[in-house]
Protein backbone atom coordinates (compact mmCIF):
# COMPACT_ATOMS: atom_id res chain seq x y z
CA UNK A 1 10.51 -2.48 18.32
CA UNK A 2 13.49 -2.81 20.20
CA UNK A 3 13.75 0.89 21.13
CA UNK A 4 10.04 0.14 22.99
CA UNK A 5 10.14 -1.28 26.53
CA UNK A 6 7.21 -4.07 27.44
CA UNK A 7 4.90 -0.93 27.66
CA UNK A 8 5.16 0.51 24.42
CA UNK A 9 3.47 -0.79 20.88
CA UNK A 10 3.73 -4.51 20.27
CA UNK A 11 3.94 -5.35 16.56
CA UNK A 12 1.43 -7.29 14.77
CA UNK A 13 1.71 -10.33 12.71
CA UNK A 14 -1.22 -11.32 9.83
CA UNK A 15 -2.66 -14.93 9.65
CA UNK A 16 0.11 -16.68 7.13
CA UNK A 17 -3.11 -18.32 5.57
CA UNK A 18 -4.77 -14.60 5.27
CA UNK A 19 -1.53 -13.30 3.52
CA UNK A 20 -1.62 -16.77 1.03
CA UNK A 21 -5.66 -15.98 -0.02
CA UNK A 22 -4.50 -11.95 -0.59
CA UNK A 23 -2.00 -12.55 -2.16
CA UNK A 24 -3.56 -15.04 -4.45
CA UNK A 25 -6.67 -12.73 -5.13
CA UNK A 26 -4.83 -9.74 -5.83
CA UNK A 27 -2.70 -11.82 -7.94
CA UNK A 28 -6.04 -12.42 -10.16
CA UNK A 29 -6.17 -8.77 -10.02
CA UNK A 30 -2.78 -8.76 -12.12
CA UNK A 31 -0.44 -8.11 -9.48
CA UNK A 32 2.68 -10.44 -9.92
CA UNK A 33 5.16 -9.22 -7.05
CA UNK A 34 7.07 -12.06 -4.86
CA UNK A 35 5.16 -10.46 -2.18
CA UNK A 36 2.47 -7.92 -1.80
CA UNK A 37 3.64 -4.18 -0.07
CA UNK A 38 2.65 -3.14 2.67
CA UNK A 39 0.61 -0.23 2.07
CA UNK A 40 -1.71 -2.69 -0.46
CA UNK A 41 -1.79 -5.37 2.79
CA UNK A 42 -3.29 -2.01 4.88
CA UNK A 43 -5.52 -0.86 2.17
CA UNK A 44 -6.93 -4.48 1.66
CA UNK A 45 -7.77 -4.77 5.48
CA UNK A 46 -9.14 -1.46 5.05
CA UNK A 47 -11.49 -2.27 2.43
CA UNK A 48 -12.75 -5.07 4.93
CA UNK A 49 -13.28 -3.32 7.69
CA UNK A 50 -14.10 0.22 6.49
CA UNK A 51 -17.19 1.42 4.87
CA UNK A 52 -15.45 4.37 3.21
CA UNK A 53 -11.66 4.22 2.20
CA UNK A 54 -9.71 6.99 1.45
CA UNK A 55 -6.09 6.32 0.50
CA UNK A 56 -3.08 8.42 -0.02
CA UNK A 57 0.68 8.33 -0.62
CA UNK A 58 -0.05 5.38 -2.97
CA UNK A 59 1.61 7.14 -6.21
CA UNK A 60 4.38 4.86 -7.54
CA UNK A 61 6.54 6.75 -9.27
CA UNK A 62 9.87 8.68 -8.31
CA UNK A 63 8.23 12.43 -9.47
CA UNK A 64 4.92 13.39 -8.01
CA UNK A 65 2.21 14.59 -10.44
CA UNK A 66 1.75 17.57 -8.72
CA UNK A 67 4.13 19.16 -6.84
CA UNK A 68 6.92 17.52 -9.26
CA UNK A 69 8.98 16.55 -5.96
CA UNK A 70 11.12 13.58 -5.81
CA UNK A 71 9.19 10.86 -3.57
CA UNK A 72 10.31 7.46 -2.33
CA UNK A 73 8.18 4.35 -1.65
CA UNK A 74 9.18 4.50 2.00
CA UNK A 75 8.46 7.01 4.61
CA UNK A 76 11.17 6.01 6.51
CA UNK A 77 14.31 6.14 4.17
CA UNK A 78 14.98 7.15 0.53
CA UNK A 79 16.30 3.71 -1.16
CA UNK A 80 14.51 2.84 -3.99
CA UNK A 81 11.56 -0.07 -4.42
CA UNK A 82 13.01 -3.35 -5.18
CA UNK A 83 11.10 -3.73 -8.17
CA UNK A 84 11.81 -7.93 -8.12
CA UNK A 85 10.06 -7.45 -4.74
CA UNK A 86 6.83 -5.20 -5.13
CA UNK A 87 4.76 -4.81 -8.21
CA UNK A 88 4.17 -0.93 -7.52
CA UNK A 89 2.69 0.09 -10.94
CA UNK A 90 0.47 -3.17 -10.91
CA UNK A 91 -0.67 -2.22 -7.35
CA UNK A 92 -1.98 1.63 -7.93
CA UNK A 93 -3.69 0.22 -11.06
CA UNK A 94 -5.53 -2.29 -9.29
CA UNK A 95 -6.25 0.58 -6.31
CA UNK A 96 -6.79 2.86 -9.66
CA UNK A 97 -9.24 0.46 -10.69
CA UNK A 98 -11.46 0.03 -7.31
CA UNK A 99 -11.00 4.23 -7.05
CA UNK A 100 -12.71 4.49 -10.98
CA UNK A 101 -15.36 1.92 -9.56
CA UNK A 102 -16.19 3.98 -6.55
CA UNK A 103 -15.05 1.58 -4.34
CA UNK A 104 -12.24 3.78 -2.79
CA UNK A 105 -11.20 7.10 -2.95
CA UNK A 106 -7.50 7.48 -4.00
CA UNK A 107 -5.81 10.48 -3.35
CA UNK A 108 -2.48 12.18 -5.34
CA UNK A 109 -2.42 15.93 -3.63
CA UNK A 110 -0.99 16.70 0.08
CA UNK A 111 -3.13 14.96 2.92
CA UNK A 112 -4.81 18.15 5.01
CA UNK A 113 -5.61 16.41 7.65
């Protein structure tokens, strides 16, 4: 944010209480991470807001099913998930899970849009 004069984006910050109760429900969900990622923060305030969630980019693992490329968990550089940090298999199984429901619509091929 530093690049951004008073005029550009402003970050946002969640309620620390909101984080705690996510946390703590997706942890009943069977995700055990020191701290939830980002993208399942985004897709959780998605599911709240949003009548219809489609998600992509949430695959997990270093090859993609697909296209057999090698993928990262962050758009923005190419180190590797801290696994101590982010439960990344527990978190597409729990998105798995809602998708196999009908409650979202997960994604694996290239985003058209």
């Amino acid at each position: 944010m530093e690049d951004f004069n008073s005029h550009g984006p402003r970050p946002v910050f969640f309620n620390p209480e909101y984080l705690s109760n996510l946390a703590e429900f997706w942890h009943g969900q069977g995700i055990h991470s020191l701290r939830l990622s980002t993208g399942i923060m985004m897709a959780s305030l998605a599911l709240e807001l949003c009548s219809n969630v489609h998600l992509y980019g949430f695959w997990p693992f270093g090859i993609h099913p697909y296209s057999k490329q090698q993928l990262s968990n962050h758009y923005y550089d190419d180190r590797p998930v801290n696994k101590r940090m982010h439960a990344m298999p527990a978190e597409f199984e729990a998105l798995l899970n809602l998708h196999n429901k009908g409650i979202i619509h997960l994604h694996l091929q290239e985003c058209k849009y």
